[in-house]
C-alpha atoms as a PDB file:
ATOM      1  CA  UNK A   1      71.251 189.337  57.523  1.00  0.00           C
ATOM      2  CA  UNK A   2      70.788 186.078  55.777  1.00  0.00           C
ATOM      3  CA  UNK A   3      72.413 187.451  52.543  1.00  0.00           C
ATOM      4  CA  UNK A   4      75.174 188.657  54.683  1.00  0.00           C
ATOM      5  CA  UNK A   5      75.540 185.083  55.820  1.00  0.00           C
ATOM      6  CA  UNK A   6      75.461 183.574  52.467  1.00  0.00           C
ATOM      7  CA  UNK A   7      77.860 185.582  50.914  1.00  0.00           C
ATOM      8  CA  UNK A   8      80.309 185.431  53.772  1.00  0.00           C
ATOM      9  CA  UNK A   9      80.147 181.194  53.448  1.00  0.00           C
ATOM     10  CA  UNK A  10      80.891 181.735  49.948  1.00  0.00           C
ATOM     11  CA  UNK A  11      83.848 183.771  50.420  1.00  0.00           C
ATOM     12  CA  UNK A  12      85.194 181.637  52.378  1.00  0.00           C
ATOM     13  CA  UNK A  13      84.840 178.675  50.262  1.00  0.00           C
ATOM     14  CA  UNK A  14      86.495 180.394  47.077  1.00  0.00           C
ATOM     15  CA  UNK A  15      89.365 181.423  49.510  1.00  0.00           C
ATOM     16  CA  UNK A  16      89.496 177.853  50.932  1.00  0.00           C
ATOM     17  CA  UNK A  17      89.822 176.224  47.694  1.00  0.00           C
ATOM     18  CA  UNK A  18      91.929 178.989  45.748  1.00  0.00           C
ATOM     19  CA  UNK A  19      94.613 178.133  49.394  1.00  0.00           C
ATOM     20  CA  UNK A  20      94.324 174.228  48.019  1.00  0.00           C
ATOM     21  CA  UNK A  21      94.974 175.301  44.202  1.00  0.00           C
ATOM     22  CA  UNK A  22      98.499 177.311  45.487  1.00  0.00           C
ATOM     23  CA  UNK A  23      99.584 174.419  47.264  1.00  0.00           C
ATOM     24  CA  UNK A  24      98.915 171.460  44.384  1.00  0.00           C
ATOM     25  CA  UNK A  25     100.339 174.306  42.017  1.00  0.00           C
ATOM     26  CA  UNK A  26     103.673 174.910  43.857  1.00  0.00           C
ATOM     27  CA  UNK A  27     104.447 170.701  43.652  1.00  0.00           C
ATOM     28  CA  UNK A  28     104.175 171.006  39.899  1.00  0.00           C
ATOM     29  CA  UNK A  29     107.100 172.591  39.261  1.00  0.00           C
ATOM     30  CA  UNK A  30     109.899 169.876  40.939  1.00  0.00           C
ATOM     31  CA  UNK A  31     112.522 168.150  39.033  1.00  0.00           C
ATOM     32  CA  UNK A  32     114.919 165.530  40.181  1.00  0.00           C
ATOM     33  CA  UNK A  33     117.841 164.394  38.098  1.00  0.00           C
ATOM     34  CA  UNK A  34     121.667 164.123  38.908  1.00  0.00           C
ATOM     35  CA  UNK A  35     124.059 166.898  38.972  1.00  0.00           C
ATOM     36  CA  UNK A  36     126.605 167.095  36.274  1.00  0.00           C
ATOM     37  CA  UNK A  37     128.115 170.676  36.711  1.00  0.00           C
ATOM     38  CA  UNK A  38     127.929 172.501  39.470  1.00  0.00           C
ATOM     39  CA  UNK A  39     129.201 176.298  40.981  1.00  0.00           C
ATOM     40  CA  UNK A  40     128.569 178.694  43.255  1.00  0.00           C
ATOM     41  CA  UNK A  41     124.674 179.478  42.322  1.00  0.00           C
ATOM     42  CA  UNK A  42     124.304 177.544  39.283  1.00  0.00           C
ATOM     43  CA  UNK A  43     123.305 173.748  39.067  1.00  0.00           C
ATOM     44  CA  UNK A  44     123.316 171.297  35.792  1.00  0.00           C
ATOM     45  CA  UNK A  45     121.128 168.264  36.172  1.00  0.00           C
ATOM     46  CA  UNK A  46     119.745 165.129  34.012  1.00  0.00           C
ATOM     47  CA  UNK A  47     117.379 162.944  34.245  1.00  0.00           C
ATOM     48  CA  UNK A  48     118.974 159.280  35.879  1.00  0.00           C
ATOM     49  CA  UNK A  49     119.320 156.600  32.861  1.00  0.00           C
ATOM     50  CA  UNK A  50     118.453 153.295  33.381  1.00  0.00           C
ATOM     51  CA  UNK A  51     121.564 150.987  33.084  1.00  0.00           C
ATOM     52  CA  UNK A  52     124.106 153.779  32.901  1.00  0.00           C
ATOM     53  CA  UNK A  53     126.307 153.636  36.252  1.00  0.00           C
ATOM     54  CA  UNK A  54     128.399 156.537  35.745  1.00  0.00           C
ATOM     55  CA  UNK A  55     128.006 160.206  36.220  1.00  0.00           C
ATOM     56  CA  UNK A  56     127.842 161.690  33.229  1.00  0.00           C
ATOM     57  CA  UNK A  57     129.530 165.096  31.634  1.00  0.00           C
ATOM     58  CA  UNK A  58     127.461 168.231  30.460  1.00  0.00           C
ATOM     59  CA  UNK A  59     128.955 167.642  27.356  1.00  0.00           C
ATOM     60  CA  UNK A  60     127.661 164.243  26.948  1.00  0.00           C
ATOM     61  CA  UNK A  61     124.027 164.516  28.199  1.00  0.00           C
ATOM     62  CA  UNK A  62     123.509 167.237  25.518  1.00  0.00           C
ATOM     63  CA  UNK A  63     125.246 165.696  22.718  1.00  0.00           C
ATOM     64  CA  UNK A  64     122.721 162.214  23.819  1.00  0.00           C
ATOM     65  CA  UNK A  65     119.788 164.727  24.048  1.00  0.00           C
ATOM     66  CA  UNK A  66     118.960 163.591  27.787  1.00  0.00           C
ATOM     67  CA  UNK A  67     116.357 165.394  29.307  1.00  0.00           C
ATOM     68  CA  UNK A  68     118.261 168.129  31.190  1.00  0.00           C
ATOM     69  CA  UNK A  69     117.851 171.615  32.799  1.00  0.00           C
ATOM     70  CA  UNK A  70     120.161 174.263  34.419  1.00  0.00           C
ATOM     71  CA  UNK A  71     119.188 176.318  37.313  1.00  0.00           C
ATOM     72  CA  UNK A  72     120.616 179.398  38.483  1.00  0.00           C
ATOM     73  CA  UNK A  73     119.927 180.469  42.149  1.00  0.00           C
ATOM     74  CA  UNK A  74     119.432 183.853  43.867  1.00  0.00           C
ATOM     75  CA  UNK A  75     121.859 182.104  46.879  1.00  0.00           C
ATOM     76  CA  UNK A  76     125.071 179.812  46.579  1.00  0.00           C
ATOM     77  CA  UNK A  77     124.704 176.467  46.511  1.00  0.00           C
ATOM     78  CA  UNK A  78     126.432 174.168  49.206  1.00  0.00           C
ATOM     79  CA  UNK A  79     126.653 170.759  49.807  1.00  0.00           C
ATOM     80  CA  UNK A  80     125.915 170.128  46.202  1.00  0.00           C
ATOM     81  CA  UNK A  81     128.654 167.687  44.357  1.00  0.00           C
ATOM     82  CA  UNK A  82     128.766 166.332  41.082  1.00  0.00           C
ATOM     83  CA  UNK A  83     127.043 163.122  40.848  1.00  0.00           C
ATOM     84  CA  UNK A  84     124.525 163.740  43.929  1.00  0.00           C
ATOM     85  CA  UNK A  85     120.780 163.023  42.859  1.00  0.00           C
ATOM     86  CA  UNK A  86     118.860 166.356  43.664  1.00  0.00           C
ATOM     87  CA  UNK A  87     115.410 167.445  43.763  1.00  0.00           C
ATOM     88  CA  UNK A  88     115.027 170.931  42.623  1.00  0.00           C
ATOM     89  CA  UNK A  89     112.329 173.261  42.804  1.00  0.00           C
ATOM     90  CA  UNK A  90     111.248 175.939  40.794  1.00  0.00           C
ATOM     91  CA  UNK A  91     109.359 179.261  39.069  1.00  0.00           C
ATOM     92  CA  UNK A  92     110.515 179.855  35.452  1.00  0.00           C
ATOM     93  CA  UNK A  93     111.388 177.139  32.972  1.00  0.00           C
ATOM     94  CA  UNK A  94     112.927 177.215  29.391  1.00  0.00           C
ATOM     95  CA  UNK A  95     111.784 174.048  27.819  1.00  0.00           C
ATOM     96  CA  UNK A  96     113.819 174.245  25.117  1.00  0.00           C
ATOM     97  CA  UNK A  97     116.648 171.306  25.317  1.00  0.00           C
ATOM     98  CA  UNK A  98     118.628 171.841  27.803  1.00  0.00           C
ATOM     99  CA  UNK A  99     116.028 173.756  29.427  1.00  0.00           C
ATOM    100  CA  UNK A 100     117.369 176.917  31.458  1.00  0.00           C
ATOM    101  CA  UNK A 101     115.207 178.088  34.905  1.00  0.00           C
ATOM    102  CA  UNK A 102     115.088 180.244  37.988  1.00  0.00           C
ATOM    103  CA  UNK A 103     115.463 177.366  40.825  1.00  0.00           C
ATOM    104  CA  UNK A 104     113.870 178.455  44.166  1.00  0.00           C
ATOM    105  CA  UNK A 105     114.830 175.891  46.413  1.00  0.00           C
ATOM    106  CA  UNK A 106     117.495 172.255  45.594  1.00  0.00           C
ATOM    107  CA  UNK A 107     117.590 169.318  48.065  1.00  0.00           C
ATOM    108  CA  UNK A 108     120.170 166.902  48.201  1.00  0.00           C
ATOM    109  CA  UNK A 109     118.345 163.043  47.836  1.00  0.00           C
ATOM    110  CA  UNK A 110     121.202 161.007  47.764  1.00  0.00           C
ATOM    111  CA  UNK A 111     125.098 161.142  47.283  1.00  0.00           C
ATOM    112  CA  UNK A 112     126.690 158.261  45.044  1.00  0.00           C
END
Protein backbone atom coordinates (compact mmCIF):
# COMPACT_ATOMS: atom_id res chain seq x y z
CA UNK A 1 0.00 0.00 0.00
CA UNK A 2 2.79 2.32 0.86
CA UNK A 3 4.44 1.81 -2.60
CA UNK A 4 1.11 2.49 -4.06
CA UNK A 5 1.22 5.76 -2.19
CA UNK A 6 4.63 6.70 -3.20
CA UNK A 7 4.32 6.22 -6.64
CA UNK A 8 0.97 7.92 -6.91
CA UNK A 9 2.76 11.33 -5.11
CA UNK A 10 5.27 11.00 -7.70
CA UNK A 11 3.00 10.97 -10.52
CA UNK A 12 1.53 13.64 -9.58
CA UNK A 13 4.49 15.74 -9.11
CA UNK A 14 5.97 14.96 -12.73
CA UNK A 15 2.41 15.87 -14.04
CA UNK A 16 2.37 19.03 -11.85
CA UNK A 17 5.56 20.31 -13.04
CA UNK A 18 5.44 19.00 -16.81
CA UNK A 19 1.57 21.48 -16.54
CA UNK A 20 4.19 24.46 -15.33
CA UNK A 21 6.83 23.62 -18.24
CA UNK A 22 3.65 23.98 -21.06
CA UNK A 23 2.70 27.13 -19.68
CA UNK A 24 6.43 28.99 -19.38
CA UNK A 25 6.92 27.21 -22.89
CA UNK A 26 3.83 28.69 -24.67
CA UNK A 27 5.14 32.60 -23.51
CA UNK A 28 8.34 31.89 -25.37
CA UNK A 29 7.19 32.13 -28.55
CA UNK A 30 5.59 36.06 -28.57
CA UNK A 31 6.77 38.78 -30.73
CA UNK A 32 5.74 42.36 -30.77
CA UNK A 33 6.76 44.75 -33.50
CA UNK A 34 4.65 47.13 -35.79
CA UNK A 35 2.71 46.14 -38.73
CA UNK A 36 3.94 47.16 -42.08
CA UNK A 37 1.75 45.04 -44.54
CA UNK A 38 -1.15 43.64 -43.77
CA UNK A 39 -4.24 41.30 -45.59
CA UNK A 40 -6.75 39.14 -45.00
CA UNK A 41 -4.69 36.28 -42.95
CA UNK A 42 -1.29 37.44 -43.39
CA UNK A 43 0.58 40.03 -41.11
CA UNK A 44 4.21 41.82 -41.74
CA UNK A 45 5.78 43.17 -38.61
CA UNK A 46 9.24 44.85 -37.33
CA UNK A 47 10.72 45.39 -34.51
CA UNK A 48 9.95 49.44 -33.25
CA UNK A 49 13.31 51.62 -33.89
CA UNK A 50 14.34 53.94 -31.54
CA UNK A 51 14.15 57.54 -32.98
CA UNK A 52 12.35 56.60 -36.17
CA UNK A 53 8.68 58.19 -36.01
CA UNK A 54 7.29 56.88 -39.08
CA UNK A 55 5.79 53.65 -40.14
CA UNK A 56 7.90 52.09 -42.21
CA UNK A 57 7.43 50.05 -45.76
CA UNK A 58 8.18 46.21 -46.21
CA UNK A 59 10.44 47.27 -48.65
CA UNK A 60 12.46 49.36 -46.42
CA UNK A 61 12.73 47.24 -43.22
CA UNK A 62 14.29 44.47 -45.40
CA UNK A 63 16.52 46.48 -47.45
CA UNK A 64 17.77 48.09 -43.51
CA UNK A 65 17.87 44.41 -42.32
CA UNK A 66 15.39 45.20 -39.29
CA UNK A 67 14.50 42.39 -37.37
CA UNK A 68 11.21 41.31 -39.00
CA UNK A 69 8.81 38.31 -39.39
CA UNK A 70 5.61 37.51 -41.41
CA UNK A 71 2.82 35.49 -40.10
CA UNK A 72 0.21 33.81 -41.90
CA UNK A 73 -3.01 32.83 -39.96
CA UNK A 74 -5.44 29.88 -40.19
CA UNK A 75 -8.37 32.91 -39.67
CA UNK A 76 -8.59 36.56 -41.19
CA UNK A 77 -7.25 39.13 -39.50
CA UNK A 78 -9.44 42.21 -38.38
CA UNK A 79 -8.88 45.22 -36.75
CA UNK A 80 -5.30 45.05 -37.78
CA UNK A 81 -3.97 48.44 -39.69
CA UNK A 82 -0.75 49.36 -40.87
CA UNK A 83 1.22 51.07 -38.32
CA UNK A 84 -0.63 49.42 -35.14
CA UNK A 85 2.01 47.88 -32.62
CA UNK A 86 0.94 44.12 -32.24
CA UNK A 87 1.84 41.33 -30.12
CA UNK A 88 1.77 38.12 -31.94
CA UNK A 89 1.88 34.72 -30.88
CA UNK A 90 3.11 31.74 -32.28
CA UNK A 91 4.19 27.80 -33.23
CA UNK A 92 6.62 27.65 -36.20
CA UNK A 93 9.32 30.19 -36.94
CA UNK A 94 11.74 30.68 -39.95
CA UNK A 95 14.61 32.56 -38.54
CA UNK A 96 16.05 33.30 -41.52
CA UNK A 97 15.77 37.31 -42.22
CA UNK A 98 12.69 38.15 -42.63
CA UNK A 99 11.67 35.26 -40.71
CA UNK A 100 8.33 33.53 -42.03
CA UNK A 101 5.84 31.65 -39.18
CA UNK A 102 2.52 30.03 -38.44
CA UNK A 103 0.93 32.86 -36.00
CA UNK A 104 -1.66 31.35 -33.58
CA UNK A 105 -3.08 34.19 -32.01
CA UNK A 106 -2.19 38.61 -32.81
CA UNK A 107 -3.33 41.31 -30.33
CA UNK A 108 -3.64 44.75 -31.11
CA UNK A 109 -1.29 46.93 -28.27
CA UNK A 110 -1.66 50.19 -29.52
CA UNK A 111 -2.83 52.17 -32.71
CA UNK A 112 -0.56 55.26 -33.78
Amino acid sequence: MIRYLGFLIILVSVVSLWGCNEESQEERFIMEGIVAEVSDAHVFIYEEQPGIDRILTKEEVTSKSIQSSSFGFDEKLSDIEVGDKVKVWYDVLDTRLPGSGHGTKIELIKRP
